[in-house]
Protein backbone atom coordinates (compact mmCIF):
# COMPACT_ATOMS: atom_id res chain seq x y z
CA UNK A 1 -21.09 -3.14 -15.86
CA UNK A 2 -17.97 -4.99 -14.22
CA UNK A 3 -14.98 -6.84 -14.80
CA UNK A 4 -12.59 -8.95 -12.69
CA UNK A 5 -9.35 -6.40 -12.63
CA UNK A 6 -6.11 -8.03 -11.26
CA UNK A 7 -5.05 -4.12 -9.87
CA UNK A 8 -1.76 -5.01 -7.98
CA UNK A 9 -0.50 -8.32 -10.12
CA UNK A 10 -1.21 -7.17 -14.11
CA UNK A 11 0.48 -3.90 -15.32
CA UNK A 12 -0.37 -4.80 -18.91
CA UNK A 13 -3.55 -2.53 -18.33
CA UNK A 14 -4.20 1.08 -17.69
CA UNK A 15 -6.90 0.37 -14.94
CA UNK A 16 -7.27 4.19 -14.25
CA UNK A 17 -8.32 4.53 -17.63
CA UNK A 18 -10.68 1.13 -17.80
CA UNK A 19 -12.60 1.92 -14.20
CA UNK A 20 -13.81 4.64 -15.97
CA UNK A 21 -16.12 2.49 -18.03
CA UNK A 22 -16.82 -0.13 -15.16
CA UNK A 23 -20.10 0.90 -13.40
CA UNK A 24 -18.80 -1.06 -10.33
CA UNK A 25 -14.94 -1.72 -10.03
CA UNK A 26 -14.02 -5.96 -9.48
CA UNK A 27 -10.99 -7.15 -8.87
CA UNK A 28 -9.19 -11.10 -8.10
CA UNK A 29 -7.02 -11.66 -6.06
CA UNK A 30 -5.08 -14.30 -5.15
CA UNK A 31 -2.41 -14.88 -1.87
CA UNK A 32 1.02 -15.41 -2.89
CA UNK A 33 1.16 -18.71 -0.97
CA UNK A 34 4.69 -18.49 -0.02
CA UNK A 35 4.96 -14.91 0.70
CA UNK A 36 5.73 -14.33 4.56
CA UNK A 37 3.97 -10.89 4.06
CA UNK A 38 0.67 -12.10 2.14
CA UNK A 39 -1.78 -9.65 4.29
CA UNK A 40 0.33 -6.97 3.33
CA UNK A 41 -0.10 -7.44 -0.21
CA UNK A 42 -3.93 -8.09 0.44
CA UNK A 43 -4.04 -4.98 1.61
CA UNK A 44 -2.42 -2.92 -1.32
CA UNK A 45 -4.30 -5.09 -3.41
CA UNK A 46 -7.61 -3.60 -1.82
CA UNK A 47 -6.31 -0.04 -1.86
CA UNK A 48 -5.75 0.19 -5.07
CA UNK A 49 -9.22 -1.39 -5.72
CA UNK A 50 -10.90 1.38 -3.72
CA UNK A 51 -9.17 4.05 -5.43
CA UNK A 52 -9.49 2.78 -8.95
CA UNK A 53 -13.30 2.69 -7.52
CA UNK A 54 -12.88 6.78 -6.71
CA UNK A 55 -13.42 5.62 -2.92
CA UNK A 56 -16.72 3.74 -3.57
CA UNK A 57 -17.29 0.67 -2.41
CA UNK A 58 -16.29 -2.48 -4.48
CA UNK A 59 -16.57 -6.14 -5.39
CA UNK A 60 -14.33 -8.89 -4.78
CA UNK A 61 -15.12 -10.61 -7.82
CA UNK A 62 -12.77 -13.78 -7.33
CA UNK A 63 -10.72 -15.18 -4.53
CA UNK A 64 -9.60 -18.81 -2.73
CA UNK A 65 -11.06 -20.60 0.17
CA UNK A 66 -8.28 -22.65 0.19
CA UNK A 67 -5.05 -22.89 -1.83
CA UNK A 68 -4.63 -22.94 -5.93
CA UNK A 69 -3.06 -24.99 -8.42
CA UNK A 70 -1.04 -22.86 -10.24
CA UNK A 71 1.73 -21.18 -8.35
CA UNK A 72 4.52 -22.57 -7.99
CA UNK A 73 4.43 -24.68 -4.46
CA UNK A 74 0.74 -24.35 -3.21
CA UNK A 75 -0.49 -24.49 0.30
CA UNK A 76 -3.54 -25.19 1.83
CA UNK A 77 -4.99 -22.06 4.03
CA UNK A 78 -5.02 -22.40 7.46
CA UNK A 79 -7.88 -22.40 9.55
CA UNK A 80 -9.31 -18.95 10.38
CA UNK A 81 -7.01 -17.66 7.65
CA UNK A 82 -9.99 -17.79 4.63
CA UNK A 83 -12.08 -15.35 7.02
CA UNK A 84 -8.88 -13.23 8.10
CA UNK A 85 -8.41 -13.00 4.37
CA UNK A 86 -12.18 -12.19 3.22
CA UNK A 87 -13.30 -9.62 6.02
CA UNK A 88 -9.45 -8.09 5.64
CA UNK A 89 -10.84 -6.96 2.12
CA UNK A 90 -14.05 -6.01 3.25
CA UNK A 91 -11.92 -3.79 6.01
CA UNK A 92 -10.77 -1.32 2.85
CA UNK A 93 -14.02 -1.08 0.64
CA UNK A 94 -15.46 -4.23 -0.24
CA UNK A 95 -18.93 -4.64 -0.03
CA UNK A 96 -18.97 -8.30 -1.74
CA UNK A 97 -16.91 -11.30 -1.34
CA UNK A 98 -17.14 -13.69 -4.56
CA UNK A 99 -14.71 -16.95 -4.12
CA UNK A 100 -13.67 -19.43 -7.63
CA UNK A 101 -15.09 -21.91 -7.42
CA UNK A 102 -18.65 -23.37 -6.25
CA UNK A 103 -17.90 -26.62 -6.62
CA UNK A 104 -14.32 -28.70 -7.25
CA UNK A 105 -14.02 -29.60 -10.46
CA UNK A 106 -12.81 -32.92 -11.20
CA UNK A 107 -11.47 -32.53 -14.68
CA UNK A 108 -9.23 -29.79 -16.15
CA UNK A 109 -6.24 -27.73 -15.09
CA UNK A 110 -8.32 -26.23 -11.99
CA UNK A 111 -9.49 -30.00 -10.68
CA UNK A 112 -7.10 -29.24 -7.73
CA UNK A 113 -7.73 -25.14 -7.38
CA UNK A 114 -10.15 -25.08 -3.94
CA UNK A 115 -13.47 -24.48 -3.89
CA UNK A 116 -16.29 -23.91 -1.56
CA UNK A 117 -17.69 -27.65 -2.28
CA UNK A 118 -14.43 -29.47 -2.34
CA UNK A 119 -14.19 -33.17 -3.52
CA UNK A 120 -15.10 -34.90 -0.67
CA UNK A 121 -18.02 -32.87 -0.21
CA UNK A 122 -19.71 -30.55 2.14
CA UNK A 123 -18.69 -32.77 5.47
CA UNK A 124 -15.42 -30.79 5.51
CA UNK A 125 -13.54 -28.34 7.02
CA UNK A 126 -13.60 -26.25 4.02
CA UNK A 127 -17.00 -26.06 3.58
CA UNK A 128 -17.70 -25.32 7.68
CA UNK A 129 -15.73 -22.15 6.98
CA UNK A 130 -17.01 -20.98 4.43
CA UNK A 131 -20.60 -21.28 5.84
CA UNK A 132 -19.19 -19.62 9.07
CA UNK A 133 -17.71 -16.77 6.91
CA UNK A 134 -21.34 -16.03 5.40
CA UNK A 135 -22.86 -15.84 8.87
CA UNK A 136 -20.36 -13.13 9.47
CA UNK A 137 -20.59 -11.33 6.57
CA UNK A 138 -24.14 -11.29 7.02
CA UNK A 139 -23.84 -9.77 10.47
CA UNK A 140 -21.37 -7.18 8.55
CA UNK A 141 -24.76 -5.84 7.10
CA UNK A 142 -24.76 -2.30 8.57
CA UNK A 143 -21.32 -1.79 6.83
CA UNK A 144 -22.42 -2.47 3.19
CA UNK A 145 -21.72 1.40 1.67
CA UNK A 146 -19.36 2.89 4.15
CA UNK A 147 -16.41 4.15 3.17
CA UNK A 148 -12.66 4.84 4.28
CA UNK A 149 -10.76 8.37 4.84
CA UNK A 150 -7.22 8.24 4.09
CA UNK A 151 -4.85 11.48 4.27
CA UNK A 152 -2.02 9.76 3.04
CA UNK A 153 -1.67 9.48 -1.07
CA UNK A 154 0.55 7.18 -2.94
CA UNK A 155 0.97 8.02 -6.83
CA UNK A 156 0.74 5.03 -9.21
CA UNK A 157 0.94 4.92 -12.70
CA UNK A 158 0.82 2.04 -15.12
CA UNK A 159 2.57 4.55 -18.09
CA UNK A 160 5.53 5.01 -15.68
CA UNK A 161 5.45 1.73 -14.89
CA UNK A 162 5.57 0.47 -18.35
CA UNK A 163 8.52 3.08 -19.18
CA UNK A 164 10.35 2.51 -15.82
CA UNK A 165 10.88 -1.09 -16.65
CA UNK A 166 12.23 -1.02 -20.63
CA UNK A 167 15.16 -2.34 -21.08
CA UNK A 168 18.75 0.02 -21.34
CA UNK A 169 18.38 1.87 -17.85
CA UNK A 170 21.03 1.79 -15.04
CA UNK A 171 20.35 -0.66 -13.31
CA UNK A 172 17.21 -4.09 -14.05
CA UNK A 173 16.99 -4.16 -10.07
CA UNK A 174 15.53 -1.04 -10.12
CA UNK A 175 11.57 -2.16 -10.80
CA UNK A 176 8.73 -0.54 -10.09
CA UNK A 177 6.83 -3.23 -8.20
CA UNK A 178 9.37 -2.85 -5.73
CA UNK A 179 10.03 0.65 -4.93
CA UNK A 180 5.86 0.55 -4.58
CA UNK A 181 5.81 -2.34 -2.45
CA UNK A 182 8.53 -1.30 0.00
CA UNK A 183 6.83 2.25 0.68
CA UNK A 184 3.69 0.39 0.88
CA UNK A 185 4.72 -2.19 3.21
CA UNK A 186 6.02 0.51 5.75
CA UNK A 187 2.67 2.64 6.06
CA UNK A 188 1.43 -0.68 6.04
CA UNK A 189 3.38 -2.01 9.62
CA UNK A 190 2.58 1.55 10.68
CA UNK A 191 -0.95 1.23 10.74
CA UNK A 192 -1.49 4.28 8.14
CA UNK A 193 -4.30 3.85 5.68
CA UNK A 194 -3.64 4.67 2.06
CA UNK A 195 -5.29 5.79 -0.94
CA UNK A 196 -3.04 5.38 -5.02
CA UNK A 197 -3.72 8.33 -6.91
CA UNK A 198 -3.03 9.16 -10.56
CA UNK A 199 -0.44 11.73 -10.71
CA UNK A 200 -2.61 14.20 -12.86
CA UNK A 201 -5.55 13.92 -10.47
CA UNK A 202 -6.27 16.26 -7.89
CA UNK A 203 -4.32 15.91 -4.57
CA UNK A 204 -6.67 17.71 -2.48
CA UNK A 205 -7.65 16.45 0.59
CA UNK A 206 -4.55 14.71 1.40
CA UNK A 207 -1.82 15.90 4.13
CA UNK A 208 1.19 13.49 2.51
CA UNK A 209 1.69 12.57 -1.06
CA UNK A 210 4.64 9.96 -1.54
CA UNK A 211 5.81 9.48 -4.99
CA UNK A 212 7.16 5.80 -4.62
CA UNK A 213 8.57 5.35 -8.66
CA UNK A 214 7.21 8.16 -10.95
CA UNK A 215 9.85 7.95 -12.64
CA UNK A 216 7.87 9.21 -15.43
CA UNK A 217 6.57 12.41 -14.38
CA UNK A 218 3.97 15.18 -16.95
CA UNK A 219 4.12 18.86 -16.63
CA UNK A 220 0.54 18.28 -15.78
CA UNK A 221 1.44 16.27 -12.84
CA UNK A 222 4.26 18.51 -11.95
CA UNK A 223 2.17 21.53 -11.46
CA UNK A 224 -0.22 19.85 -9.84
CA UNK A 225 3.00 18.79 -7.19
CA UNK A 226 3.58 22.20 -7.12
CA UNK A 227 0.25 23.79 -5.63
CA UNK A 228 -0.28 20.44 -3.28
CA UNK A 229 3.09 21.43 -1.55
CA UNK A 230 3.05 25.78 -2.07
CA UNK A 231 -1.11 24.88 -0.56
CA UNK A 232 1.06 23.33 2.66
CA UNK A 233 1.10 19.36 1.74
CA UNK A 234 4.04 17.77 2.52
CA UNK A 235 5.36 15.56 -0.39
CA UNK A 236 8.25 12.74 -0.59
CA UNK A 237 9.79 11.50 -3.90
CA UNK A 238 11.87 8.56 -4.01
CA UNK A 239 15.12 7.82 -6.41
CA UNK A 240 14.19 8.03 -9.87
CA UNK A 241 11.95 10.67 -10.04
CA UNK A 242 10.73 12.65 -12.83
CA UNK A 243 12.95 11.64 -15.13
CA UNK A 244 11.05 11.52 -17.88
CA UNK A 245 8.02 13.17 -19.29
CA UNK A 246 5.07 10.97 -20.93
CA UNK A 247 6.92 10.36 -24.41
CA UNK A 248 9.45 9.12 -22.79
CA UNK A 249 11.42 11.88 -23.21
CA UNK A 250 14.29 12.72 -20.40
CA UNK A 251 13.58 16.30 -19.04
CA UNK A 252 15.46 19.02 -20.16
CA UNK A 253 18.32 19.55 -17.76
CA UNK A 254 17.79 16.15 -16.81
CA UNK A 255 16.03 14.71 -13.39
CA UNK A 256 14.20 15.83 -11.47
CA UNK A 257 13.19 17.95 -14.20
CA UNK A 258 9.24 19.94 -13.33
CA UNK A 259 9.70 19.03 -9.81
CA UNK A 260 13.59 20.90 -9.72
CA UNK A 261 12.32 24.30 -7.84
CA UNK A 262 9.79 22.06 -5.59
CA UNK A 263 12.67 19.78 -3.96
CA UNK A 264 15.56 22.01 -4.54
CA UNK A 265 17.96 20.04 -6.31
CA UNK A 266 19.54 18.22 -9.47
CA UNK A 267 20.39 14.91 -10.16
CA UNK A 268 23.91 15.27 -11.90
CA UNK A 269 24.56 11.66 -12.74
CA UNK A 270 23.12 7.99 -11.43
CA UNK A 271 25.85 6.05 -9.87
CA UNK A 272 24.92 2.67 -8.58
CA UNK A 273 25.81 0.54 -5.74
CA UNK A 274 27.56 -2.61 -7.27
CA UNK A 275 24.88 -5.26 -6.06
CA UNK A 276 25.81 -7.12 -2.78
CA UNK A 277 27.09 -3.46 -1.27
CA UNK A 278 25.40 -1.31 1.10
CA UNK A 279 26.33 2.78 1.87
CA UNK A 280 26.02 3.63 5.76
CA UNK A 281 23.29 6.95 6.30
CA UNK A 282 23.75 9.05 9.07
CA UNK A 283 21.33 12.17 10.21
CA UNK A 284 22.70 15.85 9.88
CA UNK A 285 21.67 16.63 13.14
CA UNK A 286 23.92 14.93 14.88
CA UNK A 287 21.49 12.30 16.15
CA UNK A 288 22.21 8.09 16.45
CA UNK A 289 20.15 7.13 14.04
CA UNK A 290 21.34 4.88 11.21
CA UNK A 291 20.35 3.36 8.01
CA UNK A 292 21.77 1.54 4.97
CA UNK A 293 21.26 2.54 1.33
CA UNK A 294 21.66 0.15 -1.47
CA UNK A 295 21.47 -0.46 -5.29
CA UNK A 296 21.25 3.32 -5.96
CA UNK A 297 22.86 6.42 -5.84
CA UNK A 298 22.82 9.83 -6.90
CA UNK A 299 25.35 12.82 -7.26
CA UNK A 300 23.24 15.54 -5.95
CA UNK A 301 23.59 19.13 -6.64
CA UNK A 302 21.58 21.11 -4.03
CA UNK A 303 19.66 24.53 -5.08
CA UNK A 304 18.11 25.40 -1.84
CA UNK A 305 17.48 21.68 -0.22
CA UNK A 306 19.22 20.96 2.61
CA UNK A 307 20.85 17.62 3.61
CA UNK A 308 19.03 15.72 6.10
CA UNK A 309 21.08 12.57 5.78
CA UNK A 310 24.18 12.04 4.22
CA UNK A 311 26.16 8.83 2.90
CA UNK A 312 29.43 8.59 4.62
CA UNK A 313 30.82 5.92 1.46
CA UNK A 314 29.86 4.24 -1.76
CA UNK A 315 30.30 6.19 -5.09
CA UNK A 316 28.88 9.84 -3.76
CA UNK A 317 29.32 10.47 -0.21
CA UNK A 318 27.29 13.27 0.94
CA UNK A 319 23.80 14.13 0.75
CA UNK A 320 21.19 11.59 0.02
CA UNK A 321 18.04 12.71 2.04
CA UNK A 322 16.80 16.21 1.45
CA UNK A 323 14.53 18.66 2.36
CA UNK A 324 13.39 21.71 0.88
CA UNK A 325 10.43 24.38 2.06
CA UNK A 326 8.26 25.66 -0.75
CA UNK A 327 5.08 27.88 -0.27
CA UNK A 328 3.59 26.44 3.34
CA UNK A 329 4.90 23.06 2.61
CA UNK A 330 7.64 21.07 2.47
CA UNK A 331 9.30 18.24 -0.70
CA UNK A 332 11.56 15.45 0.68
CA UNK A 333 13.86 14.01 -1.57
CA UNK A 334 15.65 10.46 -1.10
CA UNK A 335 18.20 9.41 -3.77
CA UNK A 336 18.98 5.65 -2.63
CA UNK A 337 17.10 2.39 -1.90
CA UNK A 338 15.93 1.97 1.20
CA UNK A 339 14.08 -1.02 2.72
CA UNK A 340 11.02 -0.61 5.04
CA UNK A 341 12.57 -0.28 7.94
CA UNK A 342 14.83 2.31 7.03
CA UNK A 343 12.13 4.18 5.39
CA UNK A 344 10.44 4.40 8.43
CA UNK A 345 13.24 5.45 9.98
CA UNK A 346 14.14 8.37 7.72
CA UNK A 347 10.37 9.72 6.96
CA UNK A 348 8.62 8.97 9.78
CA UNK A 349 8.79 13.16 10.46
CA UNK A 350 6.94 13.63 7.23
CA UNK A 351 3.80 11.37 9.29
CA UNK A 352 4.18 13.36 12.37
CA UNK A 353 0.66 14.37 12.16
CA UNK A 354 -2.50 14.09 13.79
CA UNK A 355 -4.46 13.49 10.85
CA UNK A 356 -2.47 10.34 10.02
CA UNK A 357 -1.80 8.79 13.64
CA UNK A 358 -2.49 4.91 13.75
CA UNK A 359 -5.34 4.13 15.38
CA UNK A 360 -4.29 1.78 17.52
CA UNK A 361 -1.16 3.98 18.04
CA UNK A 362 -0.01 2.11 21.52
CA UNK A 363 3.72 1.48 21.14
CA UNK A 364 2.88 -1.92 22.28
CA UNK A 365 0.92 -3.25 19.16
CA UNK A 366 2.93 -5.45 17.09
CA UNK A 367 2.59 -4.81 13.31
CA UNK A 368 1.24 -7.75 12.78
CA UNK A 369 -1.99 -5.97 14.41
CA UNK A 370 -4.27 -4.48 11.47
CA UNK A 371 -6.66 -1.82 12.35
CA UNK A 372 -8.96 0.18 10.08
CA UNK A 373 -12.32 2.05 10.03
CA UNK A 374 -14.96 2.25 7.61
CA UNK A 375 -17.30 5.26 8.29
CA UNK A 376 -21.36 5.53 7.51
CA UNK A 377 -22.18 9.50 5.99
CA UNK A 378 -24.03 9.51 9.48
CA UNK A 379 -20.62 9.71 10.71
CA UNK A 380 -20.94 5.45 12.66
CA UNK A 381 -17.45 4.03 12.22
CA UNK A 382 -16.71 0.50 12.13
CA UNK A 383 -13.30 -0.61 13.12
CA UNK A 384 -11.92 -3.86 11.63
CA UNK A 385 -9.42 -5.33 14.16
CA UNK A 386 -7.44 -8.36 12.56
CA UNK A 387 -4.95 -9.84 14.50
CA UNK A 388 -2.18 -11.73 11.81
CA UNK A 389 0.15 -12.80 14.48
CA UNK A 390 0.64 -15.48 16.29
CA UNK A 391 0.18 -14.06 19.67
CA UNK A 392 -2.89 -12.37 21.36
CA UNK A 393 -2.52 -8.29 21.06
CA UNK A 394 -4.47 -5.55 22.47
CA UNK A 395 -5.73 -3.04 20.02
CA UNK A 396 -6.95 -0.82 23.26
CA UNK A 397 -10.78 -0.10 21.21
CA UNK A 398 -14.13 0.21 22.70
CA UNK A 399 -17.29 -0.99 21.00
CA UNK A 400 -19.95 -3.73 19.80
CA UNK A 401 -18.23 -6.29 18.15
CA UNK A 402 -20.56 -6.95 14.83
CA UNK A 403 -19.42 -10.21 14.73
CA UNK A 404 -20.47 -11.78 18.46
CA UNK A 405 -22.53 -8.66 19.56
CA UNK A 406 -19.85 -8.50 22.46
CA UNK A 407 -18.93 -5.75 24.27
CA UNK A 408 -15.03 -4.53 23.99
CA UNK A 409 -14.07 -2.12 26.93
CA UNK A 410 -10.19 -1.92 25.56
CA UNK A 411 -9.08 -4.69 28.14
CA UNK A 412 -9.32 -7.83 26.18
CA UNK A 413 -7.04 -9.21 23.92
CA UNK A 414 -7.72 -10.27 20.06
CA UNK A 415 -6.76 -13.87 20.33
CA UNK A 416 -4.05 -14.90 17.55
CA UNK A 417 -5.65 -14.90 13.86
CA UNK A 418 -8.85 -13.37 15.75
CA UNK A 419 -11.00 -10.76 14.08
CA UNK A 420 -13.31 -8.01 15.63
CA UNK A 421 -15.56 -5.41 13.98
CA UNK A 422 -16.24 -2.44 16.05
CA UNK A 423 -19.05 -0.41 16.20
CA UNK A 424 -19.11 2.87 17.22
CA UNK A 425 -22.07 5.57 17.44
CA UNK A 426 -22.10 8.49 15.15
């Protein structure tokens, strides 16, 4: 039994509850034709899909070859960009690529949605691709059942997403979808692979657990925060956090309620950035870094947590960025909005880690560089190399590309929009 889930773009359903009942998890998914950042939100479209599928492969139950007809200002894809788009979700678990629709229909509200036969037939560029992209899919055989090993965990939950975006909080600007997506979008330009995990499931096996918007937070969940870190896991929450339990139901003694003792500190009162302003960050340890907060900030009341970076204005100067040590671990705290860039700024030390070094970890390779591996149980790891800029980049990889059967010695280039998959013995 399956279903076509829409995991990233339809929080009306609990889809950790429903992929219980699905025998294979499906998803659809759609680009957001205007979005500068579309293979981004591919991406964290297919992550999600893999871990609502408890790491199993999945299907691709719906997609475009071309551009759609009901967003607001649809473009056509460009050429390469239907396979960059297809083999980008077979990359992070997919082990079949379904497109709407067969044939264009000529009536309806979908008459000008693409499809793989468009109107003027099968003498078309359209239709060239998408014969093209079944040759290569075919030659992507040896992948079907492989899996992916991420160490980095993002909790997601659709109950704290529901309660996080009611009405009568502090501030409307403060959504969910967006505190995910700008966490997302910086492990994303990193190069580190991500699973989403329930916050009541287990946390084992993962080095980092970043807690994004959980702004509704469960004893359960708490707890299980608790051992992750004492058991030496290093764990982030973002502004927000643990507010309130899963009545909706502020925390005694207010946020961050269960996770207090973990990061070492109280949230005495919200106080937010009047829109349009920005509060300067600078590190405690003297260093040059800098970064900008915005939207949100908190009066903090340390209980062990030390300041890592403070606010030197806005409506609470002081600290804003904490750590605290618990058990082998450590919990970081951050009490403002920060954009990707200055998230990677500030917790890039919580990644410094072998176990979650890019790949292609050259400090040449532009972001626009994606790079991830599927691995067999007999240990063969295929590397998906797709290249999203508009300039050649080197992802410095040896191996059989699955797609030509050519030989990659880490010398040459992925051409702009180019795509390699990498074999590599067991």
């Amino acid at each position: 039994m399956t279903t076509n889930f829409m995991a990233t773009n339809c929080p009306a359903n609990d889809y950790w509850t429903w992929s219980q009942e699905m025998d294979v998890v499906s998803t659809d998914y759609y680009l957001e034709a205007d979005s500068a950042e579309s293979q981004i939100w591919l991406a964290m479209e297919s992550d999600l899909t893999r871990s609502l599928a408890g790491g199993r492969p999945w299907f691709l139950m719906e997609h475009s070859v071309s551009g759609v007809s009901w967003q607001p200002h649809n473009r056509a894809k460009l050429p390469g960009e239907e396979t960059r788009n297809a083999i980008a979700h077979v990359a992070r678990g997919a082990d079949a690529v379904l497109a709407f629709q067969w044939r264009q229909s000529r009536r309806g509200v979908e008459k000008f949605h693409s499809a793989m036969v468009p109107h003027v037939g099968p003498d078309s560029r359209v239709f060239r691709e998408v014969r093209d992209l079944g040759a290569k899919l075919d030659a992507l055989d040896p992948v079907r059942g492989s899996r992916l090993r991420a160490r980095v965990a993002i909790l997601w939950d659709w109950n704290s997403f529901w309660a996080q975006d009611l009405p009568c909080r502090h501030s409307v600007l403060m959504r969910h979808r967006e505190q995910m997506r700008r966490v997302y979008r910086w492990l994303w330009q990193r190069g580190t692979l991500v699973d989403f995990v329930h916050p009541e499931s287990g946390l084992e096996g993962y080095d980092v657990v970043i807690a994004p918007a959980s702004y509704l937070l469960s004893e359960v969940a708490a707890q299980g925060i608790a051992r992750f870190v004492d058991q030496g896991g290093r764990f982030a929450a973002l502004p927000f956090s643990a507010v309130v339990d899963d009545e909706d139901c502020v925390h005694e003694g207010g946020a961050p309620g269960p996770l207090r003792t973990v990061l070492g500190l109280t949230v005495e009162e919200v106080c937010p950035i009047p829109i349009g302003h920005e509060v300067a960050l600078v590190p405690t340890d003297g260093g040059t870094a800098v970064a900008t907060g915005a939207l949100w900030a908190e009066d903090l009341r340390l209980e062990g947590a030390r300041a890592v970076w403070t606010a030197t204005g806005g409506p609470v100067p002081g600290p804003v960025v904490t750590v605290n040590d618990h058990g082998r671990g450590y919990a970081v705290y951050v009490s403002t909005v920060l954009e990707s860039a200055d998230l990677a700024t500030v917790l890039e030390p919580l990644l410094q880690l072998p176990s979650v070094a890019p790949l292609a970890a050259d400090a040449q390779r532009p972001a626009s560089l994606e790079v991830v591996t599927r691995v067999q149980d007999d240990g063969e790891e295929f590397v998906f190399v797709i290249n999203h800029g508009e300039a050649a980049a080197l992802p410095g990889l040896t191996g059989e590309d699955l797609l030509t059967g050519t030989h990659y010695d880490g010398t040459t280039p992925v051409p702009a929009g180019g795509v390699l998959v990498l074999r590599i013995g067991a």
